[in-house]
N, C-alpha and C. Protein backbone atom coordinates (compact mmCIF):
# COMPACT_ATOMS: atom_id res chain seq x y z
N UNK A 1 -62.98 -12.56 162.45
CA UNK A 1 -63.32 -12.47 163.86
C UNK A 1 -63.90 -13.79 164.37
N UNK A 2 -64.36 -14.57 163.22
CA UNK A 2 -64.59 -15.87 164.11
C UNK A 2 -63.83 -17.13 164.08
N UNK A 3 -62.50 -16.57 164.58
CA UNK A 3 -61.62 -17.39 164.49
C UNK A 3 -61.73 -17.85 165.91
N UNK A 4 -62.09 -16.85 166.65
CA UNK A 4 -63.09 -17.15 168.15
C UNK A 4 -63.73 -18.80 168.43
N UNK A 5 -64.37 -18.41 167.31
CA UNK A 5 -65.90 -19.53 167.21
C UNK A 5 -65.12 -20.56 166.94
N UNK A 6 -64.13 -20.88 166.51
CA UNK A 6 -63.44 -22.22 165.84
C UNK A 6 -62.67 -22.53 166.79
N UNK A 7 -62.42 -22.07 167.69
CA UNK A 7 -62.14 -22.81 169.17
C UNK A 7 -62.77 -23.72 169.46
N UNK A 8 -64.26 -23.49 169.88
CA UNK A 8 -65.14 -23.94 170.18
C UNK A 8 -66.13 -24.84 169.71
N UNK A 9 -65.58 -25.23 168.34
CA UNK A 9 -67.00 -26.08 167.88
C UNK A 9 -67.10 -27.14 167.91
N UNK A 10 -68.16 -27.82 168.06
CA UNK A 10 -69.02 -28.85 169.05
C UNK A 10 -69.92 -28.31 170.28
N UNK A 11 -68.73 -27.19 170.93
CA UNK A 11 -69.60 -27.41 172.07
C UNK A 11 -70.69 -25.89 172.55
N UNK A 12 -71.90 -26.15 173.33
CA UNK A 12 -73.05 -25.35 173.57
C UNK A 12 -72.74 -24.48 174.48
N UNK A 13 -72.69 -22.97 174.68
CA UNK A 13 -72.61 -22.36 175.27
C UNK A 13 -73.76 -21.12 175.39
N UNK A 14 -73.41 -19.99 176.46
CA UNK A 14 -74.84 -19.14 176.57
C UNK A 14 -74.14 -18.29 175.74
N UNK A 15 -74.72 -17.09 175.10
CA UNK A 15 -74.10 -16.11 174.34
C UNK A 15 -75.12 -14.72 174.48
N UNK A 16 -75.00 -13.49 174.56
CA UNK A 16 -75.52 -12.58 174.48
C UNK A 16 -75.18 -11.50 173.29
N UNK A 17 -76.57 -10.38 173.08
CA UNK A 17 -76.40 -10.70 171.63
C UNK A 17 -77.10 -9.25 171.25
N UNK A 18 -77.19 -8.42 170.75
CA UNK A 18 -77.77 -7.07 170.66
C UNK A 18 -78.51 -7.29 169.04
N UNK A 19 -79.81 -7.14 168.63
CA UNK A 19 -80.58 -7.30 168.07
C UNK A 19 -81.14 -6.19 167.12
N UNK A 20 -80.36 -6.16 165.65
CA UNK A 20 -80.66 -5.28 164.92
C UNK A 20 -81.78 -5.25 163.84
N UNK A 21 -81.89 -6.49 163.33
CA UNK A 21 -82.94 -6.44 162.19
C UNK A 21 -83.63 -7.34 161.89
N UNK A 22 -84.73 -7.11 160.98
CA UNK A 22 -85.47 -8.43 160.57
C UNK A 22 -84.88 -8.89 159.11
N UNK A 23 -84.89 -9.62 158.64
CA UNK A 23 -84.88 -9.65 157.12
C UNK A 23 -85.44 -11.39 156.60
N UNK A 24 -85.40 -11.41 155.35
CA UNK A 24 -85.72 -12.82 154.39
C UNK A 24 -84.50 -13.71 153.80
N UNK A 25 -84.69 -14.90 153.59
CA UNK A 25 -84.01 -15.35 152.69
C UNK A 25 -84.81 -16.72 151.95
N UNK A 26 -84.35 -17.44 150.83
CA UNK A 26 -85.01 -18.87 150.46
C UNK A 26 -84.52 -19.76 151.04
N UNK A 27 -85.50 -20.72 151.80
CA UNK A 27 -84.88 -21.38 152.24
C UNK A 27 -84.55 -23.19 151.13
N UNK A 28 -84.47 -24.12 151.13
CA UNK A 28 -83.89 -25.03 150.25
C UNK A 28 -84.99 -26.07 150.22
N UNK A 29 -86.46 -25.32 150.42
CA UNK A 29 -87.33 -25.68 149.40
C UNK A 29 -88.01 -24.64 148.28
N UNK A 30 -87.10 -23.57 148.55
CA UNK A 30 -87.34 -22.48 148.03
C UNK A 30 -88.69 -21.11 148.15
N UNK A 31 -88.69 -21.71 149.82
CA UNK A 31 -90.19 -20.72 150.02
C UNK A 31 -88.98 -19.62 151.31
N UNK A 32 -89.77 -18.26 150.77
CA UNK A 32 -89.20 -17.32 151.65
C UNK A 32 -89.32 -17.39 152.80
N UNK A 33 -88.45 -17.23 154.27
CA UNK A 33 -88.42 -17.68 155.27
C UNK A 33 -87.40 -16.27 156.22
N UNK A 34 -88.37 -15.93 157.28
CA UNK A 34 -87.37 -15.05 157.67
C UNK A 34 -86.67 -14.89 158.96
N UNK A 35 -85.79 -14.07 158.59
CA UNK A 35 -84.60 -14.41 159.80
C UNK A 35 -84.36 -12.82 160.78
N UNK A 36 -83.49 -13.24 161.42
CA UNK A 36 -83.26 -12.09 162.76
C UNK A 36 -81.41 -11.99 162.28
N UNK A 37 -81.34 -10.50 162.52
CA UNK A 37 -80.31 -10.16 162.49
C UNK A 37 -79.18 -9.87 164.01
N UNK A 38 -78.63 -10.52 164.49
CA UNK A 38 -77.65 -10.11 165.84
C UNK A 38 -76.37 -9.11 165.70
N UNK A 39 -76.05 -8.50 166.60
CA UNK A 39 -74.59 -7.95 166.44
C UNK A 39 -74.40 -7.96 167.34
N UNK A 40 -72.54 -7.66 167.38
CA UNK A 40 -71.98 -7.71 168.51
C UNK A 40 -72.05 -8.76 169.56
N UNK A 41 -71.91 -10.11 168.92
CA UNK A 41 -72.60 -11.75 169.96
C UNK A 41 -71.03 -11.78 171.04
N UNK A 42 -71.23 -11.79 171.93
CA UNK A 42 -70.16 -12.21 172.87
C UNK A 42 -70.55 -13.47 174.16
N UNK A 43 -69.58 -13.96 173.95
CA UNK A 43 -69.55 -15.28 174.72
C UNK A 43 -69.52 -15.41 176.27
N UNK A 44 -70.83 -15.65 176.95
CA UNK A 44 -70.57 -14.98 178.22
C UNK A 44 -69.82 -15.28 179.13
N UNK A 45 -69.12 -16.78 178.83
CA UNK A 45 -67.98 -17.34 179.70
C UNK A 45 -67.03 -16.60 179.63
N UNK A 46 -66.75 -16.26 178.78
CA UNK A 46 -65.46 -15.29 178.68
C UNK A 46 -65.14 -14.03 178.52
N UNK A 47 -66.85 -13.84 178.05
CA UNK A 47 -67.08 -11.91 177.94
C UNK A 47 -66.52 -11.50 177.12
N UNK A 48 -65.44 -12.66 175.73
CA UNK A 48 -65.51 -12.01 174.54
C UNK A 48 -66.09 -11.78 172.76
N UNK A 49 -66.03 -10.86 172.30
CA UNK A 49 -66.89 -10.42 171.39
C UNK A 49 -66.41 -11.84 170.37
N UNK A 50 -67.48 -12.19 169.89
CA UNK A 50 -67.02 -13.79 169.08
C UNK A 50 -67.24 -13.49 167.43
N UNK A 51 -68.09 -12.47 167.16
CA UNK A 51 -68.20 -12.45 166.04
C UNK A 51 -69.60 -10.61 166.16
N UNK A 52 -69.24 -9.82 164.81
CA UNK A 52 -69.41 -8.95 164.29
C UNK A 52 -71.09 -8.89 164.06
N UNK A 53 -71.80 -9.92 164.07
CA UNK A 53 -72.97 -10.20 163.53
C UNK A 53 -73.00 -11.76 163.01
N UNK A 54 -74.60 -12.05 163.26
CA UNK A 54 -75.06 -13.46 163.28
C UNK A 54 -76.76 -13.51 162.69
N UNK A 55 -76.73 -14.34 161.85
CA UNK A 55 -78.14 -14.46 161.30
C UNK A 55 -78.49 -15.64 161.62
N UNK A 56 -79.96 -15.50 162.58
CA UNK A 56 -80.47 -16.73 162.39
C UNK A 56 -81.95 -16.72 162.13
N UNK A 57 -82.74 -17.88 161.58
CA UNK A 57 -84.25 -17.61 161.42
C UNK A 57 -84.92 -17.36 162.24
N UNK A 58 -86.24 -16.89 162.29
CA UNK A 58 -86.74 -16.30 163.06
C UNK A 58 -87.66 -17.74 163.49
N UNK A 59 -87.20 -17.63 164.67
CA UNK A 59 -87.90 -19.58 165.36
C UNK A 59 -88.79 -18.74 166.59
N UNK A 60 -89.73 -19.56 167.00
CA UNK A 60 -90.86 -19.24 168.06
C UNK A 60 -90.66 -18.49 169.35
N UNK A 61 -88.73 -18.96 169.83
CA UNK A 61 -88.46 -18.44 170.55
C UNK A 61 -88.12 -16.97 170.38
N UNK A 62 -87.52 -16.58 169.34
CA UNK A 62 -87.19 -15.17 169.01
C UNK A 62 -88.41 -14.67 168.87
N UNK A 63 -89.41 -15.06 167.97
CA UNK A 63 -90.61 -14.20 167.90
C UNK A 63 -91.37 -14.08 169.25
N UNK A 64 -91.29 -15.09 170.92
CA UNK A 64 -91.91 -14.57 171.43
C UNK A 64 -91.58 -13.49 172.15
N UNK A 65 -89.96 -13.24 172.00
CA UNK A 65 -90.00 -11.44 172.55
C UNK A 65 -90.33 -10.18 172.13
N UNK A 66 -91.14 -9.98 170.83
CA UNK A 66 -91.48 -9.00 170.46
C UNK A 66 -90.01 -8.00 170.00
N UNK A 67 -89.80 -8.32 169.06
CA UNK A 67 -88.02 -7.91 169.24
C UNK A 67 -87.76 -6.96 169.03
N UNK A 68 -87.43 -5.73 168.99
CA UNK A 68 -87.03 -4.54 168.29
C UNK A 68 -85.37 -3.73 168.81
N UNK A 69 -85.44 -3.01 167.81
CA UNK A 69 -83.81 -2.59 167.30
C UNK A 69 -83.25 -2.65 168.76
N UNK A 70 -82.05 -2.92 169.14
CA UNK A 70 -81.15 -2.34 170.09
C UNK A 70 -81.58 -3.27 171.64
N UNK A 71 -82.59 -4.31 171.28
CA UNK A 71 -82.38 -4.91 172.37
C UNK A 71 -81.71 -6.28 172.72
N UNK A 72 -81.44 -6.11 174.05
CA UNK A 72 -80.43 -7.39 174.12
C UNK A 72 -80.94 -8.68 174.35
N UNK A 73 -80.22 -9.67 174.25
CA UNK A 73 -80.90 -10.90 173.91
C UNK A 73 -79.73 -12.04 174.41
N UNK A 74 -80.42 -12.30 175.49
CA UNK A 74 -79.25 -13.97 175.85
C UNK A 74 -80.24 -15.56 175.70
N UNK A 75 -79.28 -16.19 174.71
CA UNK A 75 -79.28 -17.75 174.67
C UNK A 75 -78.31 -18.43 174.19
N UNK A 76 -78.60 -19.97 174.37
CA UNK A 76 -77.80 -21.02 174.24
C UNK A 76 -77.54 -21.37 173.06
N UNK A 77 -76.68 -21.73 172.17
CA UNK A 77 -76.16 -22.10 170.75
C UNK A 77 -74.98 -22.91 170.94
N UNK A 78 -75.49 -23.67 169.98
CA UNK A 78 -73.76 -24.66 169.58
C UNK A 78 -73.40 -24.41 168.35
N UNK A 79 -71.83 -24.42 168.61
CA UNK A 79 -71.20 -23.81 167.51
C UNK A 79 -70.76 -24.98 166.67
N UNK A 80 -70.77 -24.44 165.05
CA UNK A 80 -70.93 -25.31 163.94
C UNK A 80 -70.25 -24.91 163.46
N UNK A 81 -69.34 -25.42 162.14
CA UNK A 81 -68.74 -24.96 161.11
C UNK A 81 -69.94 -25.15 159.40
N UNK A 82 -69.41 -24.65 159.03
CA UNK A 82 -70.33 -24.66 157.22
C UNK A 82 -69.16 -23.82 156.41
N UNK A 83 -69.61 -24.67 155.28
CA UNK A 83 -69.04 -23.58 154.17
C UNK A 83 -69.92 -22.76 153.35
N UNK A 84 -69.22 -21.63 153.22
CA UNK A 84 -69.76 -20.19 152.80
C UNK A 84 -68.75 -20.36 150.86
N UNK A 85 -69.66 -18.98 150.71
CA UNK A 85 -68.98 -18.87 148.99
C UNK A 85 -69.17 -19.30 147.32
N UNK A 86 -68.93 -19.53 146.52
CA UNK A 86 -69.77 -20.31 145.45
C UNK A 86 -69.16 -21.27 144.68
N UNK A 87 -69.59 -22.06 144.29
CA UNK A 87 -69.07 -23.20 143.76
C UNK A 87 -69.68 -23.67 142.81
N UNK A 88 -68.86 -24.01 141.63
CA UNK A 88 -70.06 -24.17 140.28
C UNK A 88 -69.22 -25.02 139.40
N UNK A 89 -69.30 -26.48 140.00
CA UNK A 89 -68.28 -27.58 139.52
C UNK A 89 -68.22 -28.01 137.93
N UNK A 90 -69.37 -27.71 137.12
CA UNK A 90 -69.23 -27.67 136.01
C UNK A 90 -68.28 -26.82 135.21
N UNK A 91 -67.69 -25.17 135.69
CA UNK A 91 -66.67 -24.46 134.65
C UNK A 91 -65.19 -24.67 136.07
N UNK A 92 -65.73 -25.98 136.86
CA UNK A 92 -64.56 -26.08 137.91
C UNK A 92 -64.07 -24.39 138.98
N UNK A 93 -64.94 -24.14 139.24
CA UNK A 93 -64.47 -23.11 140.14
C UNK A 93 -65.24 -23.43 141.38
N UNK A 94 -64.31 -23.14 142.54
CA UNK A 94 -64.74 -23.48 143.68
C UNK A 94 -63.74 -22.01 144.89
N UNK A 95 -65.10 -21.44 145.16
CA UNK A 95 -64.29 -19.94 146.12
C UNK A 95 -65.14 -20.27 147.45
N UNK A 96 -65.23 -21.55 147.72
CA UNK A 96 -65.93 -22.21 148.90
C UNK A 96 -64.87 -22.15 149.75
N UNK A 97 -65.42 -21.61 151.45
CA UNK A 97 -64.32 -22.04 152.17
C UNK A 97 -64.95 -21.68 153.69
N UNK A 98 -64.46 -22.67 154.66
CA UNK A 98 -65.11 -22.57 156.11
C UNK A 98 -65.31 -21.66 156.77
N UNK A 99 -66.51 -21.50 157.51
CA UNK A 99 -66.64 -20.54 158.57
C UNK A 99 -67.26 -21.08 159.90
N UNK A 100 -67.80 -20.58 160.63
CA UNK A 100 -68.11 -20.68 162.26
C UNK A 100 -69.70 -20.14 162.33
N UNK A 101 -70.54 -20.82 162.32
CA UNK A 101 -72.05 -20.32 163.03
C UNK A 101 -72.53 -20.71 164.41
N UNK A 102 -73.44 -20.05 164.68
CA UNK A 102 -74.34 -20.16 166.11
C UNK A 102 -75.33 -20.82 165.37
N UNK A 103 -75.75 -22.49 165.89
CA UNK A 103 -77.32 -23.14 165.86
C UNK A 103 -78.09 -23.51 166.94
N UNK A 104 -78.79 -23.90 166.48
CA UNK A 104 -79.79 -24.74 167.16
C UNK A 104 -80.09 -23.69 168.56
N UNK A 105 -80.56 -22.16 168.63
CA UNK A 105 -80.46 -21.58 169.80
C UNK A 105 -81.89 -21.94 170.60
N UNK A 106 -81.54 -21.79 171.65
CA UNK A 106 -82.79 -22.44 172.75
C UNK A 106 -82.27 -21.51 174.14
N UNK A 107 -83.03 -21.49 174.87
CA UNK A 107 -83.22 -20.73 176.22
C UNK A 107 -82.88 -19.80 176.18
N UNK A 108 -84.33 -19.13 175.27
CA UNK A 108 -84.03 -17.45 174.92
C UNK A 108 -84.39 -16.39 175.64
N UNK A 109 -83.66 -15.62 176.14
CA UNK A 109 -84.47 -14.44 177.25
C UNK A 109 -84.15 -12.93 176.61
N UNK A 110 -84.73 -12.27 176.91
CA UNK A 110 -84.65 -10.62 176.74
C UNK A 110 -83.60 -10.53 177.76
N UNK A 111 -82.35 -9.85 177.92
CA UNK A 111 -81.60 -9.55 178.85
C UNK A 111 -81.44 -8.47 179.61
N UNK A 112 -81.76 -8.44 180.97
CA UNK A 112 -82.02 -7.53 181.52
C UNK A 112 -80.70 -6.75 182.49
N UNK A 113 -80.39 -5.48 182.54
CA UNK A 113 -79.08 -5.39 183.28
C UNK A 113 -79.65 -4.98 184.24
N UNK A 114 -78.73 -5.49 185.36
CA UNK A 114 -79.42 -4.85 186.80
C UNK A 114 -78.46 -3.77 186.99
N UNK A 115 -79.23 -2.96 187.70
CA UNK A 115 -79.20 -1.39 187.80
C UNK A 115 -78.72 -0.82 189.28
């Protein structure tokens, strides 16, 4: 599904975003660090669904909405590529291969529908 996102990368767009969970991971100094779970992110220029779910850490802006299950959430992200998968060049195996993320998000709001 984010074959979407690979249209687009380089460039910053707004995205809205429905907000399911908290969770952890290590980050690559190896201290636990935790992140926010998204679903259902759709691209608001175009109003389509870009991807299934999106993890990102939990940065000052997400924590200042008080976040909980099922609410919606619009901000800005530029889209990146990375590789996903494992790679362990010593017995030569490599099941590494590209995908599409949302970074660097900024101008975060609770999204409100008018009624």
């Amino acid at each position: 599904m984010r074959k979407e996102l690979a249209k687009e990368e380089g460039q910053r767009k707004r995205f809205r975003a429905v907000f399911s969970r908290f969770g952890k991971k290590v980050n690559y100094k190896g201290y636990s660090e935790e992140t926010v779970l998204f679903r259902h992110v759709v691209d608001l220029e175009t109003n389509n669904v870009v991807t299934d779910h999106l993890w990102f850490s939990l940065t000052k802006g997400f924590e200042k909405l008080n976040l909980s299950e099922g609410m919606q959430v619009e901000f800005d992200a530029r889209v990146k590529s990375y590789t996903k998968g494992y790679v362990n060049t010593r017995y030569k195996i490599d099941k590494s291969k590209e995908d599409y993320k949302l970074s660097n998000p900024t101008r975060i709001v609770r999204y409100h529908q008018n009624d």
